[in-house]
Every structure is written in structure tokens, then in C-alpha cells.
Protein backbone atom coordinates (compact mmCIF):
# COMPACT_ATOMS: atom_id res chain seq x y z
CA UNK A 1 56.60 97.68 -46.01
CA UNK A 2 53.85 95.06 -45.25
CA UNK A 3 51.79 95.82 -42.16
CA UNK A 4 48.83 93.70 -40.96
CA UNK A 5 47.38 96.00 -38.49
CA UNK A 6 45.93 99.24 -38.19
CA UNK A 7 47.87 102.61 -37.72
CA UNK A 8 47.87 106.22 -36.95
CA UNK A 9 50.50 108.86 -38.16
CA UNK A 10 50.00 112.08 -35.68
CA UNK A 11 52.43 114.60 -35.98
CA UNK A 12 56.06 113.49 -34.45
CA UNK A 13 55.50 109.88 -34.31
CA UNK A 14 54.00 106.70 -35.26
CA UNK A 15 51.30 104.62 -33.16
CA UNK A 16 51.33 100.86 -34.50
CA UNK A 17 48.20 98.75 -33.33
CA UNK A 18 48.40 94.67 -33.54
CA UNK A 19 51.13 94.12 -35.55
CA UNK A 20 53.49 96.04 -37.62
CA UNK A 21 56.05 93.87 -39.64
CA UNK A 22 58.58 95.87 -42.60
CA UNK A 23 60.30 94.25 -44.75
CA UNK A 24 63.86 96.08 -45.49
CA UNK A 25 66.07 97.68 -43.53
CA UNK A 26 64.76 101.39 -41.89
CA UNK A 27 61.54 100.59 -43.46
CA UNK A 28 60.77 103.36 -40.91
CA UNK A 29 62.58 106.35 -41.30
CA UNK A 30 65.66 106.62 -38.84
CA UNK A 31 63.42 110.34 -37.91
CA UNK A 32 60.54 107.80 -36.24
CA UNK A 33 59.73 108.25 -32.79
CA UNK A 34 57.76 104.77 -32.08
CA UNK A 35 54.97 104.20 -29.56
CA UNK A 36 53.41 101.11 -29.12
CA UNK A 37 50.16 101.65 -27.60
CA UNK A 38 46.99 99.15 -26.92
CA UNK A 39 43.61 99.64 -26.62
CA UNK A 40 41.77 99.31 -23.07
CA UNK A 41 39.06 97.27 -24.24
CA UNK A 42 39.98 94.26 -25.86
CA UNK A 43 43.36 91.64 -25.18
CA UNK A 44 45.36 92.06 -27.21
CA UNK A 45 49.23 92.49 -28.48
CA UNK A 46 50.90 95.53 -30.20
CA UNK A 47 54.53 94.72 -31.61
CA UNK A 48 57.30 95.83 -33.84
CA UNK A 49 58.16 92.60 -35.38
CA UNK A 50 61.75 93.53 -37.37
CA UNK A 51 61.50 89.94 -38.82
CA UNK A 52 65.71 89.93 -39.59
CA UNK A 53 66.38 93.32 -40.82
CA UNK A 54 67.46 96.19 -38.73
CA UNK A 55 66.16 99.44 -37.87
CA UNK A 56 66.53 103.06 -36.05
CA UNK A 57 64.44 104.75 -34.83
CA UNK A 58 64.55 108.26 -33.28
CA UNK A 59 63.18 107.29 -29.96
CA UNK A 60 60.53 104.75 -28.28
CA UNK A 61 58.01 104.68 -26.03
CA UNK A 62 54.61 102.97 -25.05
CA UNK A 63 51.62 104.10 -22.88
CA UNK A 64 50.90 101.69 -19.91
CA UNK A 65 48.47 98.85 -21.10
CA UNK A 66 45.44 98.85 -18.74
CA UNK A 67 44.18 95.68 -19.88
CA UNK A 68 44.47 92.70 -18.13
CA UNK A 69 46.53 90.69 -21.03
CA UNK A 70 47.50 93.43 -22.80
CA UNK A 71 51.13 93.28 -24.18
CA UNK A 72 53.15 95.87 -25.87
CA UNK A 73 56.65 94.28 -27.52
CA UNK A 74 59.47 95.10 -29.93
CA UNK A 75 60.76 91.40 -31.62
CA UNK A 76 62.35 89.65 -34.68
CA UNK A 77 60.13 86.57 -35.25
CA UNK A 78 63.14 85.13 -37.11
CA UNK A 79 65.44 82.83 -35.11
CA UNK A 80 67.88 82.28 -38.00
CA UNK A 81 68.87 86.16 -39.00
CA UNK A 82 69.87 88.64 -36.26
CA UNK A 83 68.07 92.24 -36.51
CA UNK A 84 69.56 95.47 -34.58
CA UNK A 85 67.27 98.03 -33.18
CA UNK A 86 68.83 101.25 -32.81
CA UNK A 87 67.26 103.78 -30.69
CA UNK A 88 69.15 107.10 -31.18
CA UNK A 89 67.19 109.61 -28.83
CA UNK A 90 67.37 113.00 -28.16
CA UNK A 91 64.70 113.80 -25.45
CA UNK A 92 64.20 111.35 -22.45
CA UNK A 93 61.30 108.94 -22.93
CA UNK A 94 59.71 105.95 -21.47
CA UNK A 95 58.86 102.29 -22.68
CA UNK A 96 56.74 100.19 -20.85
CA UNK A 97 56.59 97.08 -23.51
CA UNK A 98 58.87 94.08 -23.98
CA UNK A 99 61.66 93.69 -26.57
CA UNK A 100 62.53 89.97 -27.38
CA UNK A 101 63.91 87.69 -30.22
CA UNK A 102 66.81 87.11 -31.82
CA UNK A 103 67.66 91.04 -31.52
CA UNK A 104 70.23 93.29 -30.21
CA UNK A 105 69.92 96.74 -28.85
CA UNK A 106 72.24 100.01 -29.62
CA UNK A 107 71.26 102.94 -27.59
CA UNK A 108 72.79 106.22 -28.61
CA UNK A 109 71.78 109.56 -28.61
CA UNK A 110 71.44 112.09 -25.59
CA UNK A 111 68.48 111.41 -24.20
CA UNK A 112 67.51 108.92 -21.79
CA UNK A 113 65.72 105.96 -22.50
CA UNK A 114 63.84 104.51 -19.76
CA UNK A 115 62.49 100.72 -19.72
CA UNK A 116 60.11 100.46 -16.84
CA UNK A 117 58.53 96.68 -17.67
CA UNK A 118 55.15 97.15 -16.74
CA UNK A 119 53.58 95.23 -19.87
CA UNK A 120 50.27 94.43 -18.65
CA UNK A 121 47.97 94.63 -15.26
CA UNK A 122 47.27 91.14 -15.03
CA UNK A 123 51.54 90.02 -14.24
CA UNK A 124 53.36 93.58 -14.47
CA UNK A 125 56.17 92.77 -12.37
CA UNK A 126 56.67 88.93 -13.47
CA UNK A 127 57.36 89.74 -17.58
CA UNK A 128 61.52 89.31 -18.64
CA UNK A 129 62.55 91.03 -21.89
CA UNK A 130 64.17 88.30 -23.99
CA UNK A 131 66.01 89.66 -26.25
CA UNK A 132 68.96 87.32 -26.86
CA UNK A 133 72.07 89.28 -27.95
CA UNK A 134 73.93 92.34 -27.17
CA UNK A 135 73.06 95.31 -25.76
CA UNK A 136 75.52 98.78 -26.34
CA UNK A 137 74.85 101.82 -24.46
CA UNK A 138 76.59 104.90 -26.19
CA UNK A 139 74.36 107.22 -24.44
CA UNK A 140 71.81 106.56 -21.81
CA UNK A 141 69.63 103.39 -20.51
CA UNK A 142 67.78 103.57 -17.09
CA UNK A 143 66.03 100.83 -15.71
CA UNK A 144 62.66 101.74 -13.14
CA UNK A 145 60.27 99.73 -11.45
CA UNK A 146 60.96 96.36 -12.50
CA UNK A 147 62.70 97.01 -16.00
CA UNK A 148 65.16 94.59 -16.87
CA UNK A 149 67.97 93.60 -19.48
CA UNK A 150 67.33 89.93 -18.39
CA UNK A 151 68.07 88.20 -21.93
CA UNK A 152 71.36 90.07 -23.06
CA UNK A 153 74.21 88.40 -22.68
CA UNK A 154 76.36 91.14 -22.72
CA UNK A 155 75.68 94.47 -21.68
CA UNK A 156 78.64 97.01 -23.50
CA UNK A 157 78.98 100.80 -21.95
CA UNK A 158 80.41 103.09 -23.86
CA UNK A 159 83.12 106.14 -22.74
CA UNK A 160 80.71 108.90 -21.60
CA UNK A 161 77.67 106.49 -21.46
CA UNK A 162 75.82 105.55 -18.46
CA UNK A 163 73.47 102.58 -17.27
CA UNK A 164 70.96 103.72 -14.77
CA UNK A 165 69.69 100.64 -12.53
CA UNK A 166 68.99 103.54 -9.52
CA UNK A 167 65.34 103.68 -10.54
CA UNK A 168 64.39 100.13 -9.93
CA UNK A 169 62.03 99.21 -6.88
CA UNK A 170 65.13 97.64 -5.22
CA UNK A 171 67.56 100.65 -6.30
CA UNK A 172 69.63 97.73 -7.70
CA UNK A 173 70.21 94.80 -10.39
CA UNK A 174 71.35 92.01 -10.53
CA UNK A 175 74.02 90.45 -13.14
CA UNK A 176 73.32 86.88 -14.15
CA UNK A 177 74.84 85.08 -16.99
CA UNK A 178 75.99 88.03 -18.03
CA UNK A 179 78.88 89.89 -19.13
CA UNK A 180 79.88 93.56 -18.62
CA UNK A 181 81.81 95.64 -20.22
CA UNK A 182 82.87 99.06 -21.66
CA UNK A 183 84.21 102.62 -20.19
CA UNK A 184 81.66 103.97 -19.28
CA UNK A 185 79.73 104.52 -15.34
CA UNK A 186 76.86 102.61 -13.77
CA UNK A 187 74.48 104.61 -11.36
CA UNK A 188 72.74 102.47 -8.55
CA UNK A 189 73.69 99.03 -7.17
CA UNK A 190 74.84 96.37 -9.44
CA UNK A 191 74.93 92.52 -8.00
CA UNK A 192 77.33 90.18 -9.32
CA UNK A 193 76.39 86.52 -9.25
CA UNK A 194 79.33 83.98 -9.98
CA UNK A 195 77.66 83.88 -12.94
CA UNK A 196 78.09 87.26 -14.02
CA UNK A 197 81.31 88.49 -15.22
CA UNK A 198 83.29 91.93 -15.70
CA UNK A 199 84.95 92.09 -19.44
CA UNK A 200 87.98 94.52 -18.92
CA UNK A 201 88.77 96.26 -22.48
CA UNK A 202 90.95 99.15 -23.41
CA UNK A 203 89.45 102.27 -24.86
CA UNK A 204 90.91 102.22 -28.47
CA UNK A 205 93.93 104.40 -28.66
CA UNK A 206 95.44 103.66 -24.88
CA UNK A 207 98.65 102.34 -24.15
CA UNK A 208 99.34 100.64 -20.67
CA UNK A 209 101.78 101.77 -18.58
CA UNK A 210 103.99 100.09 -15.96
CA UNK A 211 101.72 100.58 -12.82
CA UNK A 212 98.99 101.67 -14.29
CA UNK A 213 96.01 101.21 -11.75
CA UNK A 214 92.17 100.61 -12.75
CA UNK A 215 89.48 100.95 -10.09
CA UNK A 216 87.16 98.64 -11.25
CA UNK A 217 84.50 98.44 -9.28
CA UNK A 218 83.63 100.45 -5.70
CA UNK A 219 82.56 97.24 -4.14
CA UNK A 220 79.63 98.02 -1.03
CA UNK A 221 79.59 94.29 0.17
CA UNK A 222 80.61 90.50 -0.87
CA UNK A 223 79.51 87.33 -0.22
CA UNK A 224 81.09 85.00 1.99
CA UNK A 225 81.62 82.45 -0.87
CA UNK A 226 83.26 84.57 -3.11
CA UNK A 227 84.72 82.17 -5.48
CA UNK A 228 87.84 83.41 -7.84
CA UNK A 229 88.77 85.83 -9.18
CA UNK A 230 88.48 84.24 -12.98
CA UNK A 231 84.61 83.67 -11.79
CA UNK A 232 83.84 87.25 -11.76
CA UNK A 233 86.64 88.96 -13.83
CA UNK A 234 87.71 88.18 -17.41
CA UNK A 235 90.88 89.75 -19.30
CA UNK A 236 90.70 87.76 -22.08
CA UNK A 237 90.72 90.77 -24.32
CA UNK A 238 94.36 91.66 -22.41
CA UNK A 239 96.81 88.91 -22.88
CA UNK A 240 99.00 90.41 -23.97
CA UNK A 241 100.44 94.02 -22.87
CA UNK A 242 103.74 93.54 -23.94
CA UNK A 243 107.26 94.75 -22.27
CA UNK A 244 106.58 91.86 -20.07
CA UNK A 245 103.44 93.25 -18.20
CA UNK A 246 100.42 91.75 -16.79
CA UNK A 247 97.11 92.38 -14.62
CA UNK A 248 97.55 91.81 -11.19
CA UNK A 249 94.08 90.47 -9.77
CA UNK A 250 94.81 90.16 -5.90
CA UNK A 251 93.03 93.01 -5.17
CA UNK A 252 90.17 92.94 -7.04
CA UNK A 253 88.19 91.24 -4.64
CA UNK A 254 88.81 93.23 -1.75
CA UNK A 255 89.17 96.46 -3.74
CA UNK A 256 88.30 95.95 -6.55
CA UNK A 257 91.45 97.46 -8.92
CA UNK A 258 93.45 95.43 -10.89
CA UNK A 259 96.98 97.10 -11.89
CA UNK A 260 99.64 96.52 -13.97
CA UNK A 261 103.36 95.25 -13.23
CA UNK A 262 105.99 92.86 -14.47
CA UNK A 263 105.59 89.09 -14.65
CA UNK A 264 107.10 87.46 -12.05
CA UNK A 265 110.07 85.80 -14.11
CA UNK A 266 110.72 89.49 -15.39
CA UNK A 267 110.53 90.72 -11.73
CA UNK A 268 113.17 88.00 -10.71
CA UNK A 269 115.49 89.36 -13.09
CA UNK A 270 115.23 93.14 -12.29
CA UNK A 271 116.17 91.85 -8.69
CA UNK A 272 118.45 89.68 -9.81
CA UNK A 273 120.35 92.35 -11.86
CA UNK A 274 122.11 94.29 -8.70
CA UNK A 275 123.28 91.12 -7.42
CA UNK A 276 124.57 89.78 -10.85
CA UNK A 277 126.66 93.25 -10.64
CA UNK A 278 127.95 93.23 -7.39
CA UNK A 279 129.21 89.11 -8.12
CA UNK A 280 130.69 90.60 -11.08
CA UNK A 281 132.69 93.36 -9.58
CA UNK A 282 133.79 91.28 -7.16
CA UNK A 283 135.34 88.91 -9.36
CA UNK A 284 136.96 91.31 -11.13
CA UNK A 285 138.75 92.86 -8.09
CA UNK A 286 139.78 89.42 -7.00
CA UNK A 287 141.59 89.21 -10.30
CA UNK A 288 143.16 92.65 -9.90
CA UNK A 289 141.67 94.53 -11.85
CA UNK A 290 140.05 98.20 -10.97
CA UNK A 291 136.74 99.17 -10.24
CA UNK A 292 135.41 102.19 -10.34
């Protein structure tokens, strides 16, 4: 591991200043609980650069910069090669930096991590993290103040996980450009743009059953232009239930459950079938023969 900056090991953790860059895979040990800290005299940034190989870490967190231009940031400085940063906590902590680059974020573990945003004095309610590809919650990841997940794409929840947006200034967040997905629960308000969209998978294992109903969302209040359906809701990952079933979506934007029944040119013939029968019997009683 290279490292162009200056660092302290005190017992449970490790405090990188300017710039700390490894070069393999867990350079750190996965036991690492990482806080990026600054100093309060100079301007100056502290970072976690991965530079395109992944690593876990056993929990992070950052004291609030006091300087004016102080930033504190986890990144991957390379654009071509995707790194992971896996932050498998046990005890609730809170990080105040950045994370950006061509990085994706896995948070597992029991305890909570919470991203509050406030990255410097000078703009700490104007900074965005960045960070360009996925982010899967198989535990816990609150939002406070004016944390965000503004770069993901996608934002996965995991059965039994939860993403906490209650703790934001506005007690809610806002979905652009995004997708969402997963089993698991959201606490607070969540705000879906058109541009946002809900990715409906199946928890590996389940089998859908005729008239099967899933309560999607608990909607408190929707625009008057509401758009489609497709704009806000995407089954992709569904097409195909077999036995001749489908998603119904007409009440997803009123109630916001979609549930499962026949498609319609199966339907027509399961009504269909009683008449078929009765035309039949009576045919064969015209002819003379006996029905039972």
C-alpha cells in the first residue's frame, strides 16, 4: 500500500490525513473502522482514493470539518475500472464527508450508517455525493441533515434492510433519475419524480400466485400530472410469470398495489368455457341424446 499523506493508527481505527491511496484489494483490513478527519487550520482535503480496487471496511465515519474549504471524501480516481466499498458495520456511526467516482456502495452489517453531508463550513448544505453506480443496503443507511445518495443510479434494499431518509431537514427525499428496488422498508417520505422509477423484483425462492397482491407503496399525495404508470413503475424483471399471469397496474397510482391475474385472452376463455358447455349440451339434446 502506497500512501502520500500522513497517518495515525489509535487503537480501533485508522485516521488518514491528505490522501490515502492502496493499491490491492482490502489493502486495509476488512477489521478497519475508517475516519477521515481534517485539520482546523489549514484547507485542505482528506480522501480514501480506492483508485479501481475494492475494499471493506468495518465501519466509517468523519469528524465535522470546521474549515472553511475543508473536504473530507471517499473516491476511485479511476474512470475506467469500477471499485466497491463495502461498509459492514456493527455499531451505528456517522460520516460527514463525500463519496464520489466511479464507485459503488454495499452496506451490510447491523449497525446504522448515517451520511449527514456536511463537508465543509464554507457550502455545507450545497455538496452532492457523486458516486456513479449502485448502491445495496443489506442492513442500514440513514440519511440526516442534508445527506444524500444523489449520484446512484440505483438504490437496491435488501429483505430485512431499511433506508432511513426520516432524518433529513425536510423529513423526506427525493428520487431523481433513479431507480428503486429490493424487499426491504423505507422510513420517512420518499418523492418520486417522473424520473424516478420503482424496480419490482421477486425475493429469490418465491413463486407467484393467482391473486397475489403487493402493496407497493403507501402513497401520502400525487401530483396532478401524474404521467403513466410505465413512468414510475418498471416490471421488466417480471415478464414472464407463467400459467398465463400478469401484473395488473391500474391501481398503482391510486393505491399503489399491483396484483396478479390472468391475461385478458386467458380470462376470455375461462368465461367463455361455461358457455362453450351449455352450447354443447344443448346440441346434444337436440340430437337426442341424454344429459346428465
Amino acid at each position: 500500500m502506497t500512501c502520500s499523506c500522513t497517518t495515525k493508527t489509535p487503537r480501533g481505527g485508522l485516521k488518514p490525513k491528505a490522501r490515502l491511496e492502496p493499491r490491492a484489494t482490502n489493502s486495509l483490513p476488512s477489521t478497519t473502522v475508517l475516519t477521515d478527519y481534517s485539520a482546523n487550520s489549514v484547507a485542505e482535503t482528506t480522501a480514501l482514493d480506492l483508485a479501481e480496487y475494492n475494499q471493506t471496511l468495518a465501519g466509517l465515519t468523519s469528524v465535522i470539518p470546521t474549515g472553511a474549504n475543508d473536504v473530507v471524501a471517499v473516491t476511485n480516481s479511476s474512470s475506467t475500472t469500477l471499485s466497491t466499498l463495502t461498509i459492514n458495520q456493527s455499531t451505528a456511526l456517522t460520516y460527514f464527508g463525500r463519496i464520489t467516482g466511479n464507485l459503488a456502495l454495499v452496506k451490510p452489517g447491523n449497525g446504522t450508517l448515517t451520511r449527514a453531508n456536511t463537508c465543509n463550513t464554507t457550502t455545507p448544505t450545497a455538496t452532492t455525493n457523486t458516486y456513479t453506480e449502485k448502491t445495496t443496503i443489506s442492513g442500514t443507511l440513514a440519511l440526516s441533515g442534508t445527506g444524500n445518495n444523489d449520484g446512484t443510479p440505483w438504490i437496491q434494499i435488501d429483505r430485512g434492510a431499511v433506508f432511513s431518509v426520516s432524518g433529513r431537514t425536510t423529513g423526506s427525499y427525493t428520487l431523481t433519475n433513479k431507480t428503486l428496488s429490493g424487499t426491504g422498508s423505507v422510513t420517512g417520505t420518499l418523492n418520486l419524480e417522473r424520473t424516478g422509477v420503482i424496480k419490482v423484483e421477486l425475493a429469490s425462492g418465491y413463486s407467484v400466485q393467482w391473486a397475489d397482491v403487493f402493496n407497493l407503496v403507501d402513497w401520502t399525495a400525487l401530483g396532478a400530472n401524474t404521467g403513466k404508470v410505465s413512468d414510475y413503475l418498471d416490471l421488466s424483471s417480471l415478464a414472464d410469470l407463467g400459467n398465463g399471469w400478469y401484473f395488473s397496474t391500474d391501481l398503482f397510482l391510486t393505491e399503489g398495489i399491483i396484483y396478479v391475474v390472468p391475461e385478458p385472452t386467458r380470462a376470455v376463455l375461462f368465461l367463455l368455457a361455461p358457455a362453450s358447455i351449455t352450447n354443447r349440451r344443448r346440441r346434444t339434446s337436440h340430437q337426442g341424446g341424454v344429459v346428465s
